[in-house]
N, C-alpha and C. Protein backbone atom coordinates (compact mmCIF):
# COMPACT_ATOMS: atom_id res chain seq x y z
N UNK A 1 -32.80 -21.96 -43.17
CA UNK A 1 -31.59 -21.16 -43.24
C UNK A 1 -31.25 -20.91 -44.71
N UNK A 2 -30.88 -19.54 -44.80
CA UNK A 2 -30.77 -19.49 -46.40
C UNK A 2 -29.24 -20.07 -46.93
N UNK A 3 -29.28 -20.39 -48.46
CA UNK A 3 -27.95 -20.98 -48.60
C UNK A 3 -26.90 -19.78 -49.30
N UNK A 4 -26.08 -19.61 -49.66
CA UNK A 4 -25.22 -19.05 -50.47
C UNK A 4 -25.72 -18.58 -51.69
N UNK A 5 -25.89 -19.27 -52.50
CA UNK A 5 -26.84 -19.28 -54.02
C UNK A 5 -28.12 -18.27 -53.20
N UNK A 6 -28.68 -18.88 -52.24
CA UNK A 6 -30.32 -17.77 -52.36
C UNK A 6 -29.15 -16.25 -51.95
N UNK A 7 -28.50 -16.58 -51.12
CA UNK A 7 -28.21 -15.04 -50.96
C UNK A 7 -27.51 -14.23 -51.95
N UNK A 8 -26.72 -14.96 -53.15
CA UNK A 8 -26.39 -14.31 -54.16
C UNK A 8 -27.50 -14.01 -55.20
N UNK A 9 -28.65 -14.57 -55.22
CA UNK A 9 -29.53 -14.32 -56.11
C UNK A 9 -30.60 -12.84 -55.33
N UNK A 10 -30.77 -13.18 -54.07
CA UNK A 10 -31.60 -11.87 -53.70
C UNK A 10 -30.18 -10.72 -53.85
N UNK A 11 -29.22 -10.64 -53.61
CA UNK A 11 -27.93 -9.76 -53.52
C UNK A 11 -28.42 -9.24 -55.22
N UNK A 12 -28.12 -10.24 -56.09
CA UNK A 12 -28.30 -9.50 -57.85
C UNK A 12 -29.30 -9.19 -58.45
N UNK A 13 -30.75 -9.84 -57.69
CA UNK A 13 -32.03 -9.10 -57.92
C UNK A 13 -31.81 -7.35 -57.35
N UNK A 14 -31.05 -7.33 -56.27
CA UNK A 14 -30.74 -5.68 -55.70
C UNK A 14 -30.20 -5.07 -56.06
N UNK A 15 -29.17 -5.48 -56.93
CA UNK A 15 -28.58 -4.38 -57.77
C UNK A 15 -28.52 -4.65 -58.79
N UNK A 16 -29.57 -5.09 -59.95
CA UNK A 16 -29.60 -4.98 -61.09
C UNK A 16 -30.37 -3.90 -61.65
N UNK A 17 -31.28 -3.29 -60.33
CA UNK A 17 -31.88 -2.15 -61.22
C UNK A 17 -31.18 -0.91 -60.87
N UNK A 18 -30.59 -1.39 -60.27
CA UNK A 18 -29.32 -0.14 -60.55
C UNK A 18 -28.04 -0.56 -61.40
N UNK A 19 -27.32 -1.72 -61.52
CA UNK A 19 -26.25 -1.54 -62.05
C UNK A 19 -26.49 -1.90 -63.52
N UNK A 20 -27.79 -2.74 -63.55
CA UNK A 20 -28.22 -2.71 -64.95
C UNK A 20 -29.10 -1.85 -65.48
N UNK A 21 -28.99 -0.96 -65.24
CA UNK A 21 -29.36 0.75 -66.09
C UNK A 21 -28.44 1.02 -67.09
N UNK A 22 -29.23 1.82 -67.99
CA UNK A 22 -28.31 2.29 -68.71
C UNK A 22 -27.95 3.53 -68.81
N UNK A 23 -27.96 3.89 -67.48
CA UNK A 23 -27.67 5.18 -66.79
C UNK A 23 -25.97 4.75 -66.37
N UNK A 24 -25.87 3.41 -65.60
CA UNK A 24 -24.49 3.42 -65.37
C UNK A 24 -24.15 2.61 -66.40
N UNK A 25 -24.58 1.95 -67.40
CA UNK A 25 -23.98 1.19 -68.53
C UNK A 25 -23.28 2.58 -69.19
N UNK A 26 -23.88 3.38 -69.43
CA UNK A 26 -23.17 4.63 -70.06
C UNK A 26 -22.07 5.01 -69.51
N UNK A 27 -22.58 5.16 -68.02
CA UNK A 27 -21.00 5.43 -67.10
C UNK A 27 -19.80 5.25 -67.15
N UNK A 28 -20.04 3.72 -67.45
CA UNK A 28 -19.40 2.38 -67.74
C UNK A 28 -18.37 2.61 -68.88
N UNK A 29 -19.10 2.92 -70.04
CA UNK A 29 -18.92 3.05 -71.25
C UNK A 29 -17.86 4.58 -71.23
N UNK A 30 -18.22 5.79 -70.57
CA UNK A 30 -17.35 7.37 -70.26
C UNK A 30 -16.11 6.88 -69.35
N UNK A 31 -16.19 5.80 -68.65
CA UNK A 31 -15.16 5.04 -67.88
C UNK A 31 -14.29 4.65 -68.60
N UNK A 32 -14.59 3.92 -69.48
CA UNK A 32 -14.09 3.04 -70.73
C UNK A 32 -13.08 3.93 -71.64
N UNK A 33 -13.84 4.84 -71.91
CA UNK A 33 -13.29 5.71 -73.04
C UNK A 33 -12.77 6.97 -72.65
N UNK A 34 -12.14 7.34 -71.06
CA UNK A 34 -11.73 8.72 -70.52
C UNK A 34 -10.56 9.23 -70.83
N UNK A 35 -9.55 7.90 -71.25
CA UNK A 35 -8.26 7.85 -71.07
C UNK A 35 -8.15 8.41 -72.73
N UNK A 36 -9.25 8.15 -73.22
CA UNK A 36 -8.66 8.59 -74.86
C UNK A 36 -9.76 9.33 -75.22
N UNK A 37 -10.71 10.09 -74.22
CA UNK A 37 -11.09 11.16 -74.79
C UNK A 37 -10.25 12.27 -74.06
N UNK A 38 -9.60 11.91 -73.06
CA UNK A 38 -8.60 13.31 -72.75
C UNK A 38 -7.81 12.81 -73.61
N UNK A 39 -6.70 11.96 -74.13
CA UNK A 39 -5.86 11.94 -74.90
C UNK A 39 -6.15 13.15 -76.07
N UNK A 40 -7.09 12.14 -76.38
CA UNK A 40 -7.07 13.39 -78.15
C UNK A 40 -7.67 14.34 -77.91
N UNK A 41 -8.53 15.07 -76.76
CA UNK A 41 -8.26 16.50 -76.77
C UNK A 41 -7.21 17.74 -76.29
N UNK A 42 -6.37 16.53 -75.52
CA UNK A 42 -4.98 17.41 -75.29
C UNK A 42 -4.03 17.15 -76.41
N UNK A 43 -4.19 16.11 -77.08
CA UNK A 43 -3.39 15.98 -78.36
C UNK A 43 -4.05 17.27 -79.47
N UNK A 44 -5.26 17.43 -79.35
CA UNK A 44 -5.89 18.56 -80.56
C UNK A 44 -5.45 19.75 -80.59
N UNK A 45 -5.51 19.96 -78.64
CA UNK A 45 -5.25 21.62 -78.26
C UNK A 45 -3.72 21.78 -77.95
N UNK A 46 -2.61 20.76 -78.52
CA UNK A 46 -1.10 20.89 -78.17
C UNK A 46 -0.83 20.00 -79.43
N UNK A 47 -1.14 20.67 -80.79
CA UNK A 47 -0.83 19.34 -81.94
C UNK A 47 1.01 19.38 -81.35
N UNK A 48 1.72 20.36 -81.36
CA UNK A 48 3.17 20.34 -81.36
C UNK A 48 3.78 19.43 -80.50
N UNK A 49 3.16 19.02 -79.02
CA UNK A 49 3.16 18.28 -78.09
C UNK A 49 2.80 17.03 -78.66
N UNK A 50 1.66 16.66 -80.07
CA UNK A 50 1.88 15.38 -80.39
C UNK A 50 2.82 15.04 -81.14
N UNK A 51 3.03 16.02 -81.62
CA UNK A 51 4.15 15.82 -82.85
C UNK A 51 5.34 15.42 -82.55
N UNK A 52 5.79 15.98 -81.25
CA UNK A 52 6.99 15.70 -80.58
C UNK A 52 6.74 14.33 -79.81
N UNK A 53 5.72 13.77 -79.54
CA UNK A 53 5.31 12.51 -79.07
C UNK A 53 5.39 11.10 -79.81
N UNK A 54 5.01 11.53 -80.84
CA UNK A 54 5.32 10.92 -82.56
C UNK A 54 6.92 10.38 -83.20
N UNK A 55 7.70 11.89 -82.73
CA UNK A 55 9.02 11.78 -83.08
C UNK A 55 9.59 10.76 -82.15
N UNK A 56 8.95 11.30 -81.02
CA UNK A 56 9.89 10.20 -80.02
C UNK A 56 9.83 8.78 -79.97
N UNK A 57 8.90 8.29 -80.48
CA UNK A 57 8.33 7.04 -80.66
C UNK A 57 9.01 6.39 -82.23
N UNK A 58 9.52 7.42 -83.09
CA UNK A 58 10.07 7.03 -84.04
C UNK A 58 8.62 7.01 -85.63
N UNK A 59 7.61 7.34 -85.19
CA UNK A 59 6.71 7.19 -85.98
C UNK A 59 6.79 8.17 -87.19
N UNK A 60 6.62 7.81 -88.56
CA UNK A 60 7.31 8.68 -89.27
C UNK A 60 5.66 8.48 -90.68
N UNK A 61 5.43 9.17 -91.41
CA UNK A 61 5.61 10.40 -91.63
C UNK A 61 4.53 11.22 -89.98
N UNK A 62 5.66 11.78 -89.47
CA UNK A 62 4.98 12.65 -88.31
C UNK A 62 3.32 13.35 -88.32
N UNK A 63 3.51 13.76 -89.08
CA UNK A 63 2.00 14.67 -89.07
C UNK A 63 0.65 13.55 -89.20
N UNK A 64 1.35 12.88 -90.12
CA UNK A 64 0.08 11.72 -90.58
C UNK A 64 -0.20 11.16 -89.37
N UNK A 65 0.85 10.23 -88.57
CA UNK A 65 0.35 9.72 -87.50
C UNK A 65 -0.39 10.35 -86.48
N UNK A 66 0.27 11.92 -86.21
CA UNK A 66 -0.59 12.72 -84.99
C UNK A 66 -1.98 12.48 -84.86
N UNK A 67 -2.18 13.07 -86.87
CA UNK A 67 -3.79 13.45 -87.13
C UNK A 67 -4.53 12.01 -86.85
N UNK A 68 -4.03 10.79 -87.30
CA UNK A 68 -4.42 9.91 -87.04
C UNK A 68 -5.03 9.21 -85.69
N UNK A 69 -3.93 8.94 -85.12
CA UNK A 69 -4.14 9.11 -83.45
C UNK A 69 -5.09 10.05 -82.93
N UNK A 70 -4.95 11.15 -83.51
CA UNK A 70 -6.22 12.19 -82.71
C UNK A 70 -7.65 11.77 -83.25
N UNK A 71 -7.97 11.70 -84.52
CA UNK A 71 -8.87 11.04 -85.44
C UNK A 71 -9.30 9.78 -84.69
N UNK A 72 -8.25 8.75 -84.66
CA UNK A 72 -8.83 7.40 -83.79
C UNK A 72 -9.62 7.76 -82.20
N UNK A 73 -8.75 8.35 -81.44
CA UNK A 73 -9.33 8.61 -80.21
C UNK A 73 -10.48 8.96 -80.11
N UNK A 74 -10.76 10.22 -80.56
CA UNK A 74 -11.97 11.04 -80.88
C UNK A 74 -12.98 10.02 -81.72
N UNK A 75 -12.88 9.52 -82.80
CA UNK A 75 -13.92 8.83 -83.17
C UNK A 75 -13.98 8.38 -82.88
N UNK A 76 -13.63 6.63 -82.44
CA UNK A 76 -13.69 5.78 -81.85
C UNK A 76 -14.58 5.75 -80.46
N UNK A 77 -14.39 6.26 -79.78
CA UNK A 77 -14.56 7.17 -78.22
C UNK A 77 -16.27 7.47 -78.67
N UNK A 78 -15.97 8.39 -79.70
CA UNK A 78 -17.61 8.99 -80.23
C UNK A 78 -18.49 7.39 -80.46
N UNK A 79 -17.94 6.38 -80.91
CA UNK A 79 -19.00 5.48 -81.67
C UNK A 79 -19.38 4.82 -80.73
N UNK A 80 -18.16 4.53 -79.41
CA UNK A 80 -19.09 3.93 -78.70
C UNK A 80 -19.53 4.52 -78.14
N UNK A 81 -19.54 6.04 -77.35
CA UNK A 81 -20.71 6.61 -76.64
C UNK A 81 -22.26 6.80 -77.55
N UNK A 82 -21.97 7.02 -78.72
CA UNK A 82 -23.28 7.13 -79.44
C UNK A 82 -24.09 5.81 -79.20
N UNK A 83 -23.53 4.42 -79.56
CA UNK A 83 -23.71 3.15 -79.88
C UNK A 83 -23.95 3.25 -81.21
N UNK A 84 -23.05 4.08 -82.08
CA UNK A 84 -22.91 3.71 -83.85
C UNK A 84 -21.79 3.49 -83.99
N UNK A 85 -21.92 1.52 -84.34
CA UNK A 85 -20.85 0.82 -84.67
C UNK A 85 -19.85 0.84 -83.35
N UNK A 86 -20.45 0.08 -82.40
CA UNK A 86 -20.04 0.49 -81.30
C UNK A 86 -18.85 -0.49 -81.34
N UNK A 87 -19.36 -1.77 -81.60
CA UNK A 87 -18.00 -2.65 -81.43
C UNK A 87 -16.55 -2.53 -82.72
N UNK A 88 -17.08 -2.02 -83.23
CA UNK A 88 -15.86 -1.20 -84.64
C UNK A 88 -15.14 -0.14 -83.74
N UNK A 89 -15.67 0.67 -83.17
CA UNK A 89 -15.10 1.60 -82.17
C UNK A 89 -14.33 0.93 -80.96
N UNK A 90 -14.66 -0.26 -80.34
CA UNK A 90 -14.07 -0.88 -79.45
C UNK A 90 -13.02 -1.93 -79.89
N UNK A 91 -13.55 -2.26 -81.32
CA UNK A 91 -12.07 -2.98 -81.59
C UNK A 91 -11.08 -2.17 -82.04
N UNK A 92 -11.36 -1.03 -82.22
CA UNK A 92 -10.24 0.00 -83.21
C UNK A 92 -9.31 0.55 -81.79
N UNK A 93 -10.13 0.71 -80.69
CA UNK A 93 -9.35 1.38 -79.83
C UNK A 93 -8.62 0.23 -78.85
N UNK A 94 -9.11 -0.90 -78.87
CA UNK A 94 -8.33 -2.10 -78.46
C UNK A 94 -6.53 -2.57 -79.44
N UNK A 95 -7.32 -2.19 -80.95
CA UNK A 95 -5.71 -2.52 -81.45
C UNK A 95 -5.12 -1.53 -81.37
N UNK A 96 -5.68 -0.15 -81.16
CA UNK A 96 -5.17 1.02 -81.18
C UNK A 96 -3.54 0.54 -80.03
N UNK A 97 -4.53 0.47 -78.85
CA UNK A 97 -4.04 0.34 -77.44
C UNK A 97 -2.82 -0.63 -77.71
N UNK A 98 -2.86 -1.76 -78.13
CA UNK A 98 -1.89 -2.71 -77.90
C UNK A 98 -0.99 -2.63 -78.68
N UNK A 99 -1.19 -2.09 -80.25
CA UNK A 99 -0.36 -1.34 -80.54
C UNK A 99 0.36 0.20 -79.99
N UNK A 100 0.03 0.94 -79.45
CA UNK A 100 0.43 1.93 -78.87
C UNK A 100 1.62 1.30 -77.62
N UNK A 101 1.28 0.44 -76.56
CA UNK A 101 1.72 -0.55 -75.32
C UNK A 101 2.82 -1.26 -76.53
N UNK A 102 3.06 -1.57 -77.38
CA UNK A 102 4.24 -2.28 -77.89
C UNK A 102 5.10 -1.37 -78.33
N UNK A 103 4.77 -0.51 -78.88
CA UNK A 103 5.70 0.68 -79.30
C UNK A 103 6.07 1.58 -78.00
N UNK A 104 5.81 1.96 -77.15
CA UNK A 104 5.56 3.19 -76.13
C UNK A 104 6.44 2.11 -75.03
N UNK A 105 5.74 0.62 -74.71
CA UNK A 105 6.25 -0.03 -73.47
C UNK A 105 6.99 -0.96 -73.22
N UNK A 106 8.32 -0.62 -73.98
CA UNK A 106 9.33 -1.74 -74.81
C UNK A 106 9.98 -2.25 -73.62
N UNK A 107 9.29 -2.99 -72.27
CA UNK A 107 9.89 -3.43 -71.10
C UNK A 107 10.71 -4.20 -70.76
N UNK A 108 10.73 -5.19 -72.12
CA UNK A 108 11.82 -6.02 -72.28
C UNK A 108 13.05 -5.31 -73.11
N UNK A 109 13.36 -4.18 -73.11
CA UNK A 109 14.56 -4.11 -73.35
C UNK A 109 15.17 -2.94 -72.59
N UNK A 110 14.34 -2.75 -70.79
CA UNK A 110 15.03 -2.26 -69.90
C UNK A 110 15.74 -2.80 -69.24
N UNK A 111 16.45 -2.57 -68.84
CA UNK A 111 16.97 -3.00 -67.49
C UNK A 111 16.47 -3.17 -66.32
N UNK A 112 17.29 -4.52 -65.74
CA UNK A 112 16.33 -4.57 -64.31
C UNK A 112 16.44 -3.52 -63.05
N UNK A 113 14.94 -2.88 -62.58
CA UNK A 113 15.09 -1.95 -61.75
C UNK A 113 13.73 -1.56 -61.81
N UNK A 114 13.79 -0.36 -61.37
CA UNK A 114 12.49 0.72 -60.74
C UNK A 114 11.70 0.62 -62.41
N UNK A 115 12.31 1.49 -63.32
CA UNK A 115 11.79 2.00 -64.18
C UNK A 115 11.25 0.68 -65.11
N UNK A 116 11.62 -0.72 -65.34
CA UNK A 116 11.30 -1.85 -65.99
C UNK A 116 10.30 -1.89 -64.84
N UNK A 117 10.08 -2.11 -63.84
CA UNK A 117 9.12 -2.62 -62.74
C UNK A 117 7.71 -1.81 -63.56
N UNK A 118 7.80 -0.33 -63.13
CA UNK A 118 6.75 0.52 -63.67
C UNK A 118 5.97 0.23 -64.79
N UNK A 119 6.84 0.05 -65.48
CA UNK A 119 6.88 -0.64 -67.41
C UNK A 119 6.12 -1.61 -67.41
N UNK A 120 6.31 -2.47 -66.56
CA UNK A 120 5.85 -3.63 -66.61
C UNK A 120 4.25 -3.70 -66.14
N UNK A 121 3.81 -2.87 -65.55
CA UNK A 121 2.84 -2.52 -65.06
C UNK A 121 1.94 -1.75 -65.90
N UNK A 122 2.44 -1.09 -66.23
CA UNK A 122 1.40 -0.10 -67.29
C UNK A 122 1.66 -0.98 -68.69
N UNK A 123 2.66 -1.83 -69.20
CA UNK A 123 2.28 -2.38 -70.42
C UNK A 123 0.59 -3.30 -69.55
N UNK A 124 0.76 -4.14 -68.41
CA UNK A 124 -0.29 -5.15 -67.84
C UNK A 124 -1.74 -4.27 -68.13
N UNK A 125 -1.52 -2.85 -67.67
CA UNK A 125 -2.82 -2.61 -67.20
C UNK A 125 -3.13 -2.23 -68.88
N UNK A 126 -2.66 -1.69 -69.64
CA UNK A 126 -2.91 -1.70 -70.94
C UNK A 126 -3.39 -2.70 -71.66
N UNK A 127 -2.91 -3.70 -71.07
CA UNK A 127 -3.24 -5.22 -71.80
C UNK A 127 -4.84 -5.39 -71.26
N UNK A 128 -5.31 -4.96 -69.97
CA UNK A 128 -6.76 -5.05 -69.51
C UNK A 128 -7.19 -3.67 -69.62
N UNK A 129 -6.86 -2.58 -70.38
CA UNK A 129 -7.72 -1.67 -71.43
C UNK A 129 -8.00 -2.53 -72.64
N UNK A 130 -7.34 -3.05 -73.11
CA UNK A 130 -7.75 -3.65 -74.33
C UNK A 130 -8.76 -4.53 -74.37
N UNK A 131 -8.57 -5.77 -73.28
CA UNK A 131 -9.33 -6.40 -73.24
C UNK A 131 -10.82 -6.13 -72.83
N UNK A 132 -10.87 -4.79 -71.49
CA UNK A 132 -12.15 -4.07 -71.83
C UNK A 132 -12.77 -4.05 -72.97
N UNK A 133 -11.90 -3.19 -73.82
CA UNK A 133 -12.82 -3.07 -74.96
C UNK A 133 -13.20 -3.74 -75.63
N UNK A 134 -12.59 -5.52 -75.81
CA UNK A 134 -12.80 -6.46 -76.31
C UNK A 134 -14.07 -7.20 -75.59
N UNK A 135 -14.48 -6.36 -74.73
CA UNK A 135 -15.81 -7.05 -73.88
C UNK A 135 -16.96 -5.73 -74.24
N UNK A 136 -16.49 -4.87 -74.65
CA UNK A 136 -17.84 -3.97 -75.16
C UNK A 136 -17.76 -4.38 -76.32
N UNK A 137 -17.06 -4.44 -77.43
CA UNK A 137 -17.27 -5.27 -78.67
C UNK A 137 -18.23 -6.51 -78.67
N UNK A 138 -17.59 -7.47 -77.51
CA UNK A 138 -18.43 -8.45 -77.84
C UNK A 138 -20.14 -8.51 -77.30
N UNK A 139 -20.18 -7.68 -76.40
CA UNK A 139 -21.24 -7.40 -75.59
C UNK A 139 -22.29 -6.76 -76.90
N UNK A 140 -21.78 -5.56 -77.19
CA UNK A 140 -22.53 -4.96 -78.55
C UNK A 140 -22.81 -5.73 -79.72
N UNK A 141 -21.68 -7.41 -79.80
CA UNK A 141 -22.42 -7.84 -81.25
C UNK A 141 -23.12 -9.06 -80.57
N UNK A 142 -23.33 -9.48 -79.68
CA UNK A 142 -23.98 -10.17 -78.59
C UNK A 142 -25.46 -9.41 -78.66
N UNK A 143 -25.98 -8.37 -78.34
CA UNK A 143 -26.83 -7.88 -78.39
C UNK A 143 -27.99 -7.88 -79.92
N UNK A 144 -26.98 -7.22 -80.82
CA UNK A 144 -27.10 -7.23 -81.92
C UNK A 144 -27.63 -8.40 -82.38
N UNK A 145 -27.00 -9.42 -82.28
CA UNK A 145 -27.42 -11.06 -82.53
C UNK A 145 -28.83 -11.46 -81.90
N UNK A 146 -29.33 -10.70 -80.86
CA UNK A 146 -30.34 -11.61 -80.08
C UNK A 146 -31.70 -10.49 -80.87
């Protein structure tokens, strides 16, 4: 009778040549980085829409930050789909993120209700964007090393 262990080992012999491709590692990776390659191309093609995004957040000198933010997304995004300097790209968009989630998801100074509930949720899931990327970082200098 087979045990648990044999059946998890024939189970990951079966899908490693599929999930360990780097057909879906890439996937993986366009997964990773969707949320901020639409960001900064709707931030590129509506700079006024960032600008006003900027203001609202209090970020000052305005223009600098937009270009910035659009600059981070876009490159960042680029290094790791290329794999140049991939984990520089994944840590930049990790502090990006958690900085962005502290400024943007100030949940502790709503009130209790609907809109703190929400808050509270998208600061969380932000907190596991980041940490994604803190696992393609380490994965890429993991590699690098061997």
């Amino acid at each position: 009778m087979p045990t648990t262990d044999s059946f998890g080992r024939k189970l990951a012999a079966a899908a490693r040549p599929v999930f360990g491709s780097s057909a879906v590692r890439f996937i993986a990776y366009v997964g990773r980085c969707a949320a901020y390659l639409q960001g900064g191309l709707v931030k590129l093609t509506d700079f006024p829409g960032v600008i006003g995004e900027m203001a609202h957040f209090g970020l000052s000198p305005v223009p600098l930050f937009a270009v910035l933010v659009i600059l981070l997304e876009l490159g960042a995004s680029g290094m790791i789909l290329s794999g140049w300097q991939r984990w520089q790209g994944s840590l930049g968009l990790a502090a990006f993120t958690l900085v962005a989630t502290a400024i943007a998801l100030r949940r502790w100074e709503m009130p209790a209700g609907h809109e703190r509930f929400m808050a509270a949720n998208s600061f969380f899931e932000h907190l596991g964007l980041a940490g994604g990327f803190l696992l393609v970082a380490w994965l890429d200098l993991r590699e690098k090393q061997a």
